[in-house]
PDB file of N, CA and C in Angstrom:
ATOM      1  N   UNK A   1      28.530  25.882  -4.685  1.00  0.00           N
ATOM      2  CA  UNK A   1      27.484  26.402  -5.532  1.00  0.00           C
ATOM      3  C   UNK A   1      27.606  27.914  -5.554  1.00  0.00           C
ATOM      4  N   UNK A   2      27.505  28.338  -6.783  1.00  0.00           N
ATOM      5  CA  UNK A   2      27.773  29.981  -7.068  1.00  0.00           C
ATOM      6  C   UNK A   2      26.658  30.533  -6.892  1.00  0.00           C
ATOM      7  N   UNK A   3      25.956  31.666  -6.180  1.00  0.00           N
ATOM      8  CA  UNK A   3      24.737  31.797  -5.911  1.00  0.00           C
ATOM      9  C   UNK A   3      24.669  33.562  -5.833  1.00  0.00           C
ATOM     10  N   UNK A   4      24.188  33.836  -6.534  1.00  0.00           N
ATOM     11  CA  UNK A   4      23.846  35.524  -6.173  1.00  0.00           C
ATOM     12  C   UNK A   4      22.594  36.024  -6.641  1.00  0.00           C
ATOM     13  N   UNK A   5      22.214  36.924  -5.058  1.00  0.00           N
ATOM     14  CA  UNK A   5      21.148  37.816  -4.874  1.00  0.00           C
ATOM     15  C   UNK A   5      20.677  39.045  -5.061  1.00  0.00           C
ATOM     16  N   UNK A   6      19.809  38.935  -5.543  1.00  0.00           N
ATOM     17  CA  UNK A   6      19.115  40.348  -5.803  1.00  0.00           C
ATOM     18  C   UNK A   6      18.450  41.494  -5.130  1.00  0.00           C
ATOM     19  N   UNK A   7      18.769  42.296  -4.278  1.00  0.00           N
ATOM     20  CA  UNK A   7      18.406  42.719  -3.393  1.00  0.00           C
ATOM     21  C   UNK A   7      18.044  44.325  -3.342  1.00  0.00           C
ATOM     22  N   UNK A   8      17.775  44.307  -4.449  1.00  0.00           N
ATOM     23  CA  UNK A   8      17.645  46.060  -5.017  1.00  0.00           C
ATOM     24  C   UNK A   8      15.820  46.425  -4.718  1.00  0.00           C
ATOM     25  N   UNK A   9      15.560  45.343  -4.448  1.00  0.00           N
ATOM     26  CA  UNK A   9      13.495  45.768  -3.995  1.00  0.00           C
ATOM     27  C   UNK A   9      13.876  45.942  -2.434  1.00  0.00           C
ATOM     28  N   UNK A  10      12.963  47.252  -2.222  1.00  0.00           N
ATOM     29  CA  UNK A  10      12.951  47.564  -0.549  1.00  0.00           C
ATOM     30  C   UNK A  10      12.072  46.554   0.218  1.00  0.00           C
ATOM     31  N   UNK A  11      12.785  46.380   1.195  1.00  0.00           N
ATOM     32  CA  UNK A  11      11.030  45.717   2.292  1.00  0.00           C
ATOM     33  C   UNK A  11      10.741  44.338   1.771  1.00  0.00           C
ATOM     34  N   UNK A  12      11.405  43.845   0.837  1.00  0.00           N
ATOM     35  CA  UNK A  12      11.320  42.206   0.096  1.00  0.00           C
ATOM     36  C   UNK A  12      12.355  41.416   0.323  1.00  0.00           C
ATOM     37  N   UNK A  13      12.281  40.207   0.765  1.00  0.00           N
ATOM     38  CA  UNK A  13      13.478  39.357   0.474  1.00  0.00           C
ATOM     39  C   UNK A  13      14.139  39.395  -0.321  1.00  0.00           C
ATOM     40  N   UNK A  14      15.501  39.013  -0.767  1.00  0.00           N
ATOM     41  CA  UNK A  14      16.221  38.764  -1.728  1.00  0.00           C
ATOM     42  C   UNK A  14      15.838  37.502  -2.499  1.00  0.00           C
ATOM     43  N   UNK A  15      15.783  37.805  -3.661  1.00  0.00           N
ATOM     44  CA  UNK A  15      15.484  36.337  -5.155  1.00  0.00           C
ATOM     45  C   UNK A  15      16.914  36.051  -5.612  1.00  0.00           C
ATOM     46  N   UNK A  16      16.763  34.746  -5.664  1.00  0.00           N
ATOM     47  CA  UNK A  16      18.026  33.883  -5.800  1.00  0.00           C
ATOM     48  C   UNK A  16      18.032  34.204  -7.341  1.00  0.00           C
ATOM     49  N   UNK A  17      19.266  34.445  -8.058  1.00  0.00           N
ATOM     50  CA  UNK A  17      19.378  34.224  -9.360  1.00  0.00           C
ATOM     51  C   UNK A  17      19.805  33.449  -9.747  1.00  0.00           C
ATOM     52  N   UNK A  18      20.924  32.594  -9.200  1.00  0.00           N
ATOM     53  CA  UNK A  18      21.276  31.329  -9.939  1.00  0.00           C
ATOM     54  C   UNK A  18      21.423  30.280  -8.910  1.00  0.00           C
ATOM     55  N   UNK A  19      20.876  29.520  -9.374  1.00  0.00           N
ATOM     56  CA  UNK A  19      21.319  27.848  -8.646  1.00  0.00           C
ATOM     57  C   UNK A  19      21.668  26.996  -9.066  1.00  0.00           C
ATOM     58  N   UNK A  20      22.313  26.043  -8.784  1.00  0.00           N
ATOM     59  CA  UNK A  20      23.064  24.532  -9.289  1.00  0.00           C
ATOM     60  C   UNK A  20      22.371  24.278 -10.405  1.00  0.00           C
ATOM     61  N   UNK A  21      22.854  23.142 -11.441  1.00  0.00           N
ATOM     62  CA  UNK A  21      22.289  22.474 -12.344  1.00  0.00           C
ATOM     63  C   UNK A  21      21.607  21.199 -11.884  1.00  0.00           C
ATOM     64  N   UNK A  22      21.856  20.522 -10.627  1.00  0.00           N
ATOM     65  CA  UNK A  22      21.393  19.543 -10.059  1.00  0.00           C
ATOM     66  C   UNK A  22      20.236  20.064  -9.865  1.00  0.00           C
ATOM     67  N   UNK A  23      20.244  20.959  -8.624  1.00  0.00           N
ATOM     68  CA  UNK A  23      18.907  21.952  -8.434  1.00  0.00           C
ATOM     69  C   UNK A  23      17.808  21.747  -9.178  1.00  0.00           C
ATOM     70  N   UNK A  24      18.515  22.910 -10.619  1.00  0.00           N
ATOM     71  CA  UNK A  24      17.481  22.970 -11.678  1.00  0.00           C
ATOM     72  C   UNK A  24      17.001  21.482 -12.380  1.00  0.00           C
ATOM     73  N   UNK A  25      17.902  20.804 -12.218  1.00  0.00           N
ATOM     74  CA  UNK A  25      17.267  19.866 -13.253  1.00  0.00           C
ATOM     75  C   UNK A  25      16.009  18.861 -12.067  1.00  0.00           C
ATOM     76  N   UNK A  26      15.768  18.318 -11.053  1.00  0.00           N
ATOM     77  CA  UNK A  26      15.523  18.170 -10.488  1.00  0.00           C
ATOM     78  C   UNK A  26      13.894  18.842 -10.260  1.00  0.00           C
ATOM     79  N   UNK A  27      14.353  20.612  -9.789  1.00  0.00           N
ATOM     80  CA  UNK A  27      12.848  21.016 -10.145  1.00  0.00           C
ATOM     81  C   UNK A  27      11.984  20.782 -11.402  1.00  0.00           C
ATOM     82  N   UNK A  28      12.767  20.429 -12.062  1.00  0.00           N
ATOM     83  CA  UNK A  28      12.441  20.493 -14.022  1.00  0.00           C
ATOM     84  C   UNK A  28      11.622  18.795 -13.783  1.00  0.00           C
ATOM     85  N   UNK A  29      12.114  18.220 -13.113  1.00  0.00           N
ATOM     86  CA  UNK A  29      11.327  16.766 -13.517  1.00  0.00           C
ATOM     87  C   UNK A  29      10.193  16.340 -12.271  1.00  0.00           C
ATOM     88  N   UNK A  30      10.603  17.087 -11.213  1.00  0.00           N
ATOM     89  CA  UNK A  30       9.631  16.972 -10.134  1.00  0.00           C
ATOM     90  C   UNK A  30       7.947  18.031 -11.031  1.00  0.00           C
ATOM     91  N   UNK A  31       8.408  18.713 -11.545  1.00  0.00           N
ATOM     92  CA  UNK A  31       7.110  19.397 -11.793  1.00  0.00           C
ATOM     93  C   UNK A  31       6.463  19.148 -13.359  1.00  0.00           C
ATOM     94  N   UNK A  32       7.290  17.936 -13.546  1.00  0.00           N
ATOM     95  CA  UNK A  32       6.485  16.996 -14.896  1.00  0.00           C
ATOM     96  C   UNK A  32       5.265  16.502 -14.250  1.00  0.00           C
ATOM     97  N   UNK A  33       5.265  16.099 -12.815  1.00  0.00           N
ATOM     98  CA  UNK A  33       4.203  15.429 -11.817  1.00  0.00           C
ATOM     99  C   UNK A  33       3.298  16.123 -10.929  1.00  0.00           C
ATOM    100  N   UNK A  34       1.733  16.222 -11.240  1.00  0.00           N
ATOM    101  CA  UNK A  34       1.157  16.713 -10.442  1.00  0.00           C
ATOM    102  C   UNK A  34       1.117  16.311  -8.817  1.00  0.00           C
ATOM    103  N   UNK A  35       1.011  17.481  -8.252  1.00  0.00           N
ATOM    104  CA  UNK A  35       1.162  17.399  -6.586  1.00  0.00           C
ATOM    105  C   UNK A  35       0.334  15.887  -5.920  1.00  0.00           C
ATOM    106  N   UNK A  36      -0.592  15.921  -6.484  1.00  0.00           N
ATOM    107  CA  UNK A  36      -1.635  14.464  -6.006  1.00  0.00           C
ATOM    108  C   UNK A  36      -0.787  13.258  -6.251  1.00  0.00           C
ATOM    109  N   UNK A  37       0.098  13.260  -7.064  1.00  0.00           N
ATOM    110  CA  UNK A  37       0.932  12.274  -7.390  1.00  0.00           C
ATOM    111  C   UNK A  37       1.646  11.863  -6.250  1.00  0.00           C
ATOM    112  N   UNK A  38       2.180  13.081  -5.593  1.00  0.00           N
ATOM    113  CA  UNK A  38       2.862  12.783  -4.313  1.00  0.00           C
ATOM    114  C   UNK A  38       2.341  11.852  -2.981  1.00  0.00           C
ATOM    115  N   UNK A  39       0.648  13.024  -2.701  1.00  0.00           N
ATOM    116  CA  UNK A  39       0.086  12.373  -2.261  1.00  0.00           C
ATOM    117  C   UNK A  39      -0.293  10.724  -2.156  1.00  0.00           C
ATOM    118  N   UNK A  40      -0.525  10.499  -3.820  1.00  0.00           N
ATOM    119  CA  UNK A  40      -1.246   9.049  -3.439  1.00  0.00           C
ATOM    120  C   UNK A  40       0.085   8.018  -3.351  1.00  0.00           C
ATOM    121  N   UNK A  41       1.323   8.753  -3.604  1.00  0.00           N
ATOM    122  CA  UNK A  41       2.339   8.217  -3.455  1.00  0.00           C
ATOM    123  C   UNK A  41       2.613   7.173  -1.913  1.00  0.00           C
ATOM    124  N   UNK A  42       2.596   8.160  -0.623  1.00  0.00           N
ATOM    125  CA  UNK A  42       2.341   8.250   0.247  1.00  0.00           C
ATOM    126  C   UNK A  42       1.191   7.693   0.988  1.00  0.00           C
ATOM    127  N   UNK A  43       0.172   8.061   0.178  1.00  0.00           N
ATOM    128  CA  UNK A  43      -1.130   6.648   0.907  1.00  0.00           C
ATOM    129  C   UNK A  43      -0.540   5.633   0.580  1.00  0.00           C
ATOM    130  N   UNK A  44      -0.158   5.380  -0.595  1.00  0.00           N
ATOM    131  CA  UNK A  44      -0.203   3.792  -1.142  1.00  0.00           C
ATOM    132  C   UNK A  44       0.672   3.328  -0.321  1.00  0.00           C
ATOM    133  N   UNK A  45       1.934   3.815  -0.007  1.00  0.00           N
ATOM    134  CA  UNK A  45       3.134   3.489   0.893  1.00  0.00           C
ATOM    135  C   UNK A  45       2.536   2.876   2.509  1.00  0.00           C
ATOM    136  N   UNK A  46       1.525   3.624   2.805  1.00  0.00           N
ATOM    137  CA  UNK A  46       0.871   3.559   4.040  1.00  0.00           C
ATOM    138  C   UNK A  46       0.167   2.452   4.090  1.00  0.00           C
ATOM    139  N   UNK A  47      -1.130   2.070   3.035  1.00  0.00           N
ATOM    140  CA  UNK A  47      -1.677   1.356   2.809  1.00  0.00           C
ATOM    141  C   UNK A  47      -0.811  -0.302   2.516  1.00  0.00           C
ATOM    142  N   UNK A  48       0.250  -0.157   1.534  1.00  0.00           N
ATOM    143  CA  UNK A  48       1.238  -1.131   1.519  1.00  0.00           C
ATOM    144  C   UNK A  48       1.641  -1.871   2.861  1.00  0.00           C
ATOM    145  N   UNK A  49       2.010  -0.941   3.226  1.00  0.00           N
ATOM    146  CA  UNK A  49       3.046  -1.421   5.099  1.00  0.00           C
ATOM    147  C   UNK A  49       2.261  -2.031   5.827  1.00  0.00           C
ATOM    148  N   UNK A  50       0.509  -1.115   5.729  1.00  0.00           N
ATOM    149  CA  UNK A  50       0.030  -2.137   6.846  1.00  0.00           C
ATOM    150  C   UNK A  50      -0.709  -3.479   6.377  1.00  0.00           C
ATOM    151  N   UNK A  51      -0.696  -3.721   5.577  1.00  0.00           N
ATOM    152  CA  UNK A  51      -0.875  -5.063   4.118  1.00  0.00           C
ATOM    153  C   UNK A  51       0.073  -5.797   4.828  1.00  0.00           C
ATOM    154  N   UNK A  52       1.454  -5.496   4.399  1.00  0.00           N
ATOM    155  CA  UNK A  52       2.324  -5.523   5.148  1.00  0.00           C
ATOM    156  C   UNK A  52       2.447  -6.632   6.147  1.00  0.00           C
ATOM    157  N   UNK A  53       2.398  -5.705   7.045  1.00  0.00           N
ATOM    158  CA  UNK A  53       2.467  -5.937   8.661  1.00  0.00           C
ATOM    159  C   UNK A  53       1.435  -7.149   9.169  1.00  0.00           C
ATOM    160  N   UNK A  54       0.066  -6.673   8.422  1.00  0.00           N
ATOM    161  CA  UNK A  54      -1.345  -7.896   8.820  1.00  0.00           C
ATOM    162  C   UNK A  54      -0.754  -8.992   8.645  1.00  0.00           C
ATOM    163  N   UNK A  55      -0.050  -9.515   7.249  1.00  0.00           N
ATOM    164  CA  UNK A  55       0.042 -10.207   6.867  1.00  0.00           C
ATOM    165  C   UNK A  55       1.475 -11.314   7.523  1.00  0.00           C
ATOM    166  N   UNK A  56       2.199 -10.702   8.206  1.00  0.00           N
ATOM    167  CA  UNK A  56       3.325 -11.229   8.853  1.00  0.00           C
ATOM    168  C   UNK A  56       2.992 -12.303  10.044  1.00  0.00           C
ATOM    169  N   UNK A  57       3.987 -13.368   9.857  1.00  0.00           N
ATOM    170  CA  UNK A  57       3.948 -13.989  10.099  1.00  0.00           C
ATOM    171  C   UNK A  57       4.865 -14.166  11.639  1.00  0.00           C
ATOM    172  N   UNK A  58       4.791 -14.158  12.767  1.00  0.00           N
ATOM    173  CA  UNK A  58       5.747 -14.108  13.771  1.00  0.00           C
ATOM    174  C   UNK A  58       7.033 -15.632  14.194  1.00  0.00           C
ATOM    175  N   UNK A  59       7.763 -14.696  14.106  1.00  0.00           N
ATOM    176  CA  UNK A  59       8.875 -16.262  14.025  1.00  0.00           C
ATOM    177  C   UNK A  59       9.288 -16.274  15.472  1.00  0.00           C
ATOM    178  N   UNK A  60       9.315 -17.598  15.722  1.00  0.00           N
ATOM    179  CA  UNK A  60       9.931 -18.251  16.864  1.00  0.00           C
ATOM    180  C   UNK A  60      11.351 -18.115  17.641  1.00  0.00           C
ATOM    181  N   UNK A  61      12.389 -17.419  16.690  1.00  0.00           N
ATOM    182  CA  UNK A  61      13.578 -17.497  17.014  1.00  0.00           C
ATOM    183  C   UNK A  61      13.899 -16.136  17.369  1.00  0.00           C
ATOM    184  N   UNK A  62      13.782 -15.053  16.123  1.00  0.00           N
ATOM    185  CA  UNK A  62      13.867 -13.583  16.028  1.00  0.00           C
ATOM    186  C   UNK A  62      12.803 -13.075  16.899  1.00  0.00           C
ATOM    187  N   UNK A  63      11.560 -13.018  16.936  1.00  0.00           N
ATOM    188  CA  UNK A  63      10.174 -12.674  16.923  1.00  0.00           C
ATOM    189  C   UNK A  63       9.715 -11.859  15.928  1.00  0.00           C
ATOM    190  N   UNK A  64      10.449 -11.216  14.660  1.00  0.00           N
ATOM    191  CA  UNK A  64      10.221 -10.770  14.162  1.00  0.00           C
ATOM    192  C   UNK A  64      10.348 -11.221  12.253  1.00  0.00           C
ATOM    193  N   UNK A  65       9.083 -11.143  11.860  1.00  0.00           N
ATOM    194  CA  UNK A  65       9.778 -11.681  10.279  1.00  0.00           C
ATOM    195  C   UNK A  65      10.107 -10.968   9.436  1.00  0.00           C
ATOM    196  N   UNK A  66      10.545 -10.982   8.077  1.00  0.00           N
ATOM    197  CA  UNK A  66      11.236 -10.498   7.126  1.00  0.00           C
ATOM    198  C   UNK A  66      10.010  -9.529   6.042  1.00  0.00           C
ATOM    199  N   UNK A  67       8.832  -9.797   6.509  1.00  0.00           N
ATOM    200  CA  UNK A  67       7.815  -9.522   5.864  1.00  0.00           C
ATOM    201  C   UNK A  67       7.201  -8.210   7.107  1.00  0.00           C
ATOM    202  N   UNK A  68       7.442  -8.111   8.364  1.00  0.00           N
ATOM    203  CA  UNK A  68       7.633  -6.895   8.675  1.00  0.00           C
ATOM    204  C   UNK A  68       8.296  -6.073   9.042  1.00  0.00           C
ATOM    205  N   UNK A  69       9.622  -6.373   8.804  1.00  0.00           N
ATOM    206  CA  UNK A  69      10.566  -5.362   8.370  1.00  0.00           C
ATOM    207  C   UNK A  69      10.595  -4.916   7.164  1.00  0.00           C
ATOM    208  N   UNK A  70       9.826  -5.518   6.477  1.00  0.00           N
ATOM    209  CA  UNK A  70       9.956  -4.704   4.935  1.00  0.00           C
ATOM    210  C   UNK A  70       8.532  -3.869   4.716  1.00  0.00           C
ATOM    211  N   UNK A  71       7.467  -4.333   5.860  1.00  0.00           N
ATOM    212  CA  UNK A  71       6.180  -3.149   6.220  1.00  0.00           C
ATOM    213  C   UNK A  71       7.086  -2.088   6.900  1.00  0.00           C
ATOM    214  N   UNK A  72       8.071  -2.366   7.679  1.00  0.00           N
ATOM    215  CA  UNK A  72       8.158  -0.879   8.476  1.00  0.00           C
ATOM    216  C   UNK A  72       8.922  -0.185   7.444  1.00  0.00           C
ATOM    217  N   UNK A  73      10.053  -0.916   6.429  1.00  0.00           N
ATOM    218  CA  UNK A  73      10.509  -0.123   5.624  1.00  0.00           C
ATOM    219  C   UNK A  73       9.594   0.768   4.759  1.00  0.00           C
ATOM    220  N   UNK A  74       8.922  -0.030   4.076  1.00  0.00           N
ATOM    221  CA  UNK A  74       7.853   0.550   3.073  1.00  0.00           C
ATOM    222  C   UNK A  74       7.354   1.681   3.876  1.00  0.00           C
ATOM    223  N   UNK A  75       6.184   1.708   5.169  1.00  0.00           N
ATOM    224  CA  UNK A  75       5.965   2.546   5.894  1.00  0.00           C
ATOM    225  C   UNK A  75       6.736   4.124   6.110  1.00  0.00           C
ATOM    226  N   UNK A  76       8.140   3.876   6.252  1.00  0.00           N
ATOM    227  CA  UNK A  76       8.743   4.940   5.757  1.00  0.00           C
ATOM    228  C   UNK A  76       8.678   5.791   4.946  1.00  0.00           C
ATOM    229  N   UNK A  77       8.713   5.206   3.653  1.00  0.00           N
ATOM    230  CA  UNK A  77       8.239   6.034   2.564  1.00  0.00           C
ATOM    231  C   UNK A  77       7.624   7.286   2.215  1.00  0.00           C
ATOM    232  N   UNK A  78       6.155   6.737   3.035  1.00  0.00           N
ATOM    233  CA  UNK A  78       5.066   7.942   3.340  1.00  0.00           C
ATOM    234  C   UNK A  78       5.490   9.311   3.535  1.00  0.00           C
ATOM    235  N   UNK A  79       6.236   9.680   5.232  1.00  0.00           N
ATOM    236  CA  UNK A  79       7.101  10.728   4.761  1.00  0.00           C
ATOM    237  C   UNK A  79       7.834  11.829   3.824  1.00  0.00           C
ATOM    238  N   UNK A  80       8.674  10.842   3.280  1.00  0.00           N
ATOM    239  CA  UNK A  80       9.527  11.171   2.107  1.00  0.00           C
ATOM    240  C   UNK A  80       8.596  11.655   1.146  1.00  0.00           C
ATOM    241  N   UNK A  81       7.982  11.041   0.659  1.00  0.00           N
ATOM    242  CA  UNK A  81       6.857  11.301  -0.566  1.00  0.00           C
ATOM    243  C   UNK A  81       6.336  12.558  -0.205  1.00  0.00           C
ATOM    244  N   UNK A  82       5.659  13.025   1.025  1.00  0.00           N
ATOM    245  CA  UNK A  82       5.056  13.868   1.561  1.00  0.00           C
ATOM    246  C   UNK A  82       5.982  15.487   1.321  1.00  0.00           C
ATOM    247  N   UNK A  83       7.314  15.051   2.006  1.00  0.00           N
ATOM    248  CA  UNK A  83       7.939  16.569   1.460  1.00  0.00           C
ATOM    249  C   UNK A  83       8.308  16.694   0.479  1.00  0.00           C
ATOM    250  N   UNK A  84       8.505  15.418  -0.395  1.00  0.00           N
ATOM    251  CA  UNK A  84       8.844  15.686  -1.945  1.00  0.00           C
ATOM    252  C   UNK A  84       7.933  16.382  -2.541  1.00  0.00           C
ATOM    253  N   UNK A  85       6.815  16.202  -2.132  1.00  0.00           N
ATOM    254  CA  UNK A  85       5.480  17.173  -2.338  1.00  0.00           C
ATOM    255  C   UNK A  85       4.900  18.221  -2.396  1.00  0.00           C
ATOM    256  N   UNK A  86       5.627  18.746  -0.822  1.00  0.00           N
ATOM    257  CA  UNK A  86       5.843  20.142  -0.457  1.00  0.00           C
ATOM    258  C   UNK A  86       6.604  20.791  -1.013  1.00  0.00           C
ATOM    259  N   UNK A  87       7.831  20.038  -1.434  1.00  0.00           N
ATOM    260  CA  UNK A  87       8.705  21.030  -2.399  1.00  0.00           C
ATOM    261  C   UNK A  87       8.202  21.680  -3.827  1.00  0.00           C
ATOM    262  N   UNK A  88       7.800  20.467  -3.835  1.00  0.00           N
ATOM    263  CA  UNK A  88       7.210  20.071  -5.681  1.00  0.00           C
ATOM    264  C   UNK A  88       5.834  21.257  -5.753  1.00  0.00           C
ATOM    265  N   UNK A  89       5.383  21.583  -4.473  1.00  0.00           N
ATOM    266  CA  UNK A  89       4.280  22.754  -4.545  1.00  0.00           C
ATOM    267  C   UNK A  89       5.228  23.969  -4.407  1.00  0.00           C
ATOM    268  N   UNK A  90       5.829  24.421  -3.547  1.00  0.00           N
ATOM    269  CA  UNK A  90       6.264  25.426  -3.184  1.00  0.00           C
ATOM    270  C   UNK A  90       7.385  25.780  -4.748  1.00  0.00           C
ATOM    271  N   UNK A  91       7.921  25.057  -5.234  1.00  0.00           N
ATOM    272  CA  UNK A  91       8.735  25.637  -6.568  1.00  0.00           C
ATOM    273  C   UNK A  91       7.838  25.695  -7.628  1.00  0.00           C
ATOM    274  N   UNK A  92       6.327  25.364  -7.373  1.00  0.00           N
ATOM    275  CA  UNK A  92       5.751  25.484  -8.564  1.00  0.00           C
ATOM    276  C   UNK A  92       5.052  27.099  -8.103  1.00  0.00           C
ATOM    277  N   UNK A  93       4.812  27.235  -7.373  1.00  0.00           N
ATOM    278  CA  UNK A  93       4.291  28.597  -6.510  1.00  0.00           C
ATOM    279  C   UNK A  93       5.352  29.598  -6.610  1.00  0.00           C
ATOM    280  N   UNK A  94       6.475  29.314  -6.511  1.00  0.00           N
ATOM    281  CA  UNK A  94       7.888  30.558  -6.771  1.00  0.00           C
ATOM    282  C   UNK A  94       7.383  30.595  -8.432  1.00  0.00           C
ATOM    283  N   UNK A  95       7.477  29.755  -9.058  1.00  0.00           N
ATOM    284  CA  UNK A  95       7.790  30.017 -10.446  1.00  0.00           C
ATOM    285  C   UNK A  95       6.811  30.883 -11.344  1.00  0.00           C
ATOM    286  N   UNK A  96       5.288  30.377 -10.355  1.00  0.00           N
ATOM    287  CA  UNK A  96       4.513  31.208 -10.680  1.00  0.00           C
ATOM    288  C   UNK A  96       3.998  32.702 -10.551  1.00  0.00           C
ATOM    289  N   UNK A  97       4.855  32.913  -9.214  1.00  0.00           N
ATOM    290  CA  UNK A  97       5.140  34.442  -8.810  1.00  0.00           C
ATOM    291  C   UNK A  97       6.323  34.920  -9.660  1.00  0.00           C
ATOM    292  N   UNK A  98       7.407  34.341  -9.990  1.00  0.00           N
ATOM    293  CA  UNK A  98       8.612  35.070 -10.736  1.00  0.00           C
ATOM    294  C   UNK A  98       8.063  35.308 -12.115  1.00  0.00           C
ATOM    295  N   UNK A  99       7.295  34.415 -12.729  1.00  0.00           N
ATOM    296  CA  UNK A  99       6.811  34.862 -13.590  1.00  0.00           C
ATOM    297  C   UNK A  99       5.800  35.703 -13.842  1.00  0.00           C
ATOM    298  N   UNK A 100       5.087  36.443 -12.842  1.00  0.00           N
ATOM    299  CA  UNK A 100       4.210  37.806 -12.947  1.00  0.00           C
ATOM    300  C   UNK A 100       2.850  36.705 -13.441  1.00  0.00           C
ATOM    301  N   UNK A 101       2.351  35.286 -13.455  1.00  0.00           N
ATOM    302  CA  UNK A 101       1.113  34.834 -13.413  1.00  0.00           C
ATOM    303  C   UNK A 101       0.738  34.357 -11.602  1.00  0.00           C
ATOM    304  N   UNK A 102       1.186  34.873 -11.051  1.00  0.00           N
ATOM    305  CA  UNK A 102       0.728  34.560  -9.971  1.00  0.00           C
ATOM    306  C   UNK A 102      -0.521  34.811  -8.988  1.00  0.00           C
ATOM    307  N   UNK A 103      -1.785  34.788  -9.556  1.00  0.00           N
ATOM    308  CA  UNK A 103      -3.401  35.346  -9.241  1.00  0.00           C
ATOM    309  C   UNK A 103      -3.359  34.538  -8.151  1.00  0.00           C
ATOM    310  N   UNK A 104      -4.263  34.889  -7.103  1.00  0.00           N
ATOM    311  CA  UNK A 104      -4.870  34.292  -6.294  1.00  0.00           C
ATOM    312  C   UNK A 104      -5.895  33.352  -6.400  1.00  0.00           C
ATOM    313  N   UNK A 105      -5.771  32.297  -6.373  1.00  0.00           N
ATOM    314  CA  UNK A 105      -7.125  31.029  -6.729  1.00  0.00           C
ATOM    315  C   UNK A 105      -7.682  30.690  -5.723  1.00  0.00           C
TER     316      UNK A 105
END
């Protein structure tokens, strides 16, 4: 990835000027979706697993059934969703500082 910085402001980090097209396209569709999106992404994932899990049935042979391994999978999720989230805030927060609308709310 070809990447160069700007570093001509004193006392400031350097601002990235160019990044990948993966990158960009990526931020471009993550921020079609409001941040809560992420969130309830992530409950529901939570809420799912332990649906889930109640609902499993314990087997005799394994001790474990197929219906909660696919709660602990689901369960996973939560996570993931969560920093997809954080990202999905924090590039909407750069974009709004690079662009000089960045007020304090």
């Amino acid at each position: 990835m070809n990447q160069s910085f700007d570093v001509s402001t004193q006392g400031t980090a350097p601002t990235m000027k160019h990044e990948g097209k993966t990158t960009a396209l990526i931020e471009r569709q993550t921020a079609r979706l409001p941040s809560l999106t992420y969130l309830l992404l992530a409950f529901g994932s939570i809420v799912l697993s332990a649906g889930l899990a109640a609902t499993a049935q314990p087997q005799r042979r394994i001790g474990f059934s197929r219906r909660l391994e696919l709660a602990n999978f689901v369960g996973q999720w939560a996570p993931t969703f969560l920093a997809i989230g954080v990202y999905n805030k924090l590039v909407k927060i750069e974009n709004e500082l690079l662009s000089g609308r960045g007020g304090v709310r």
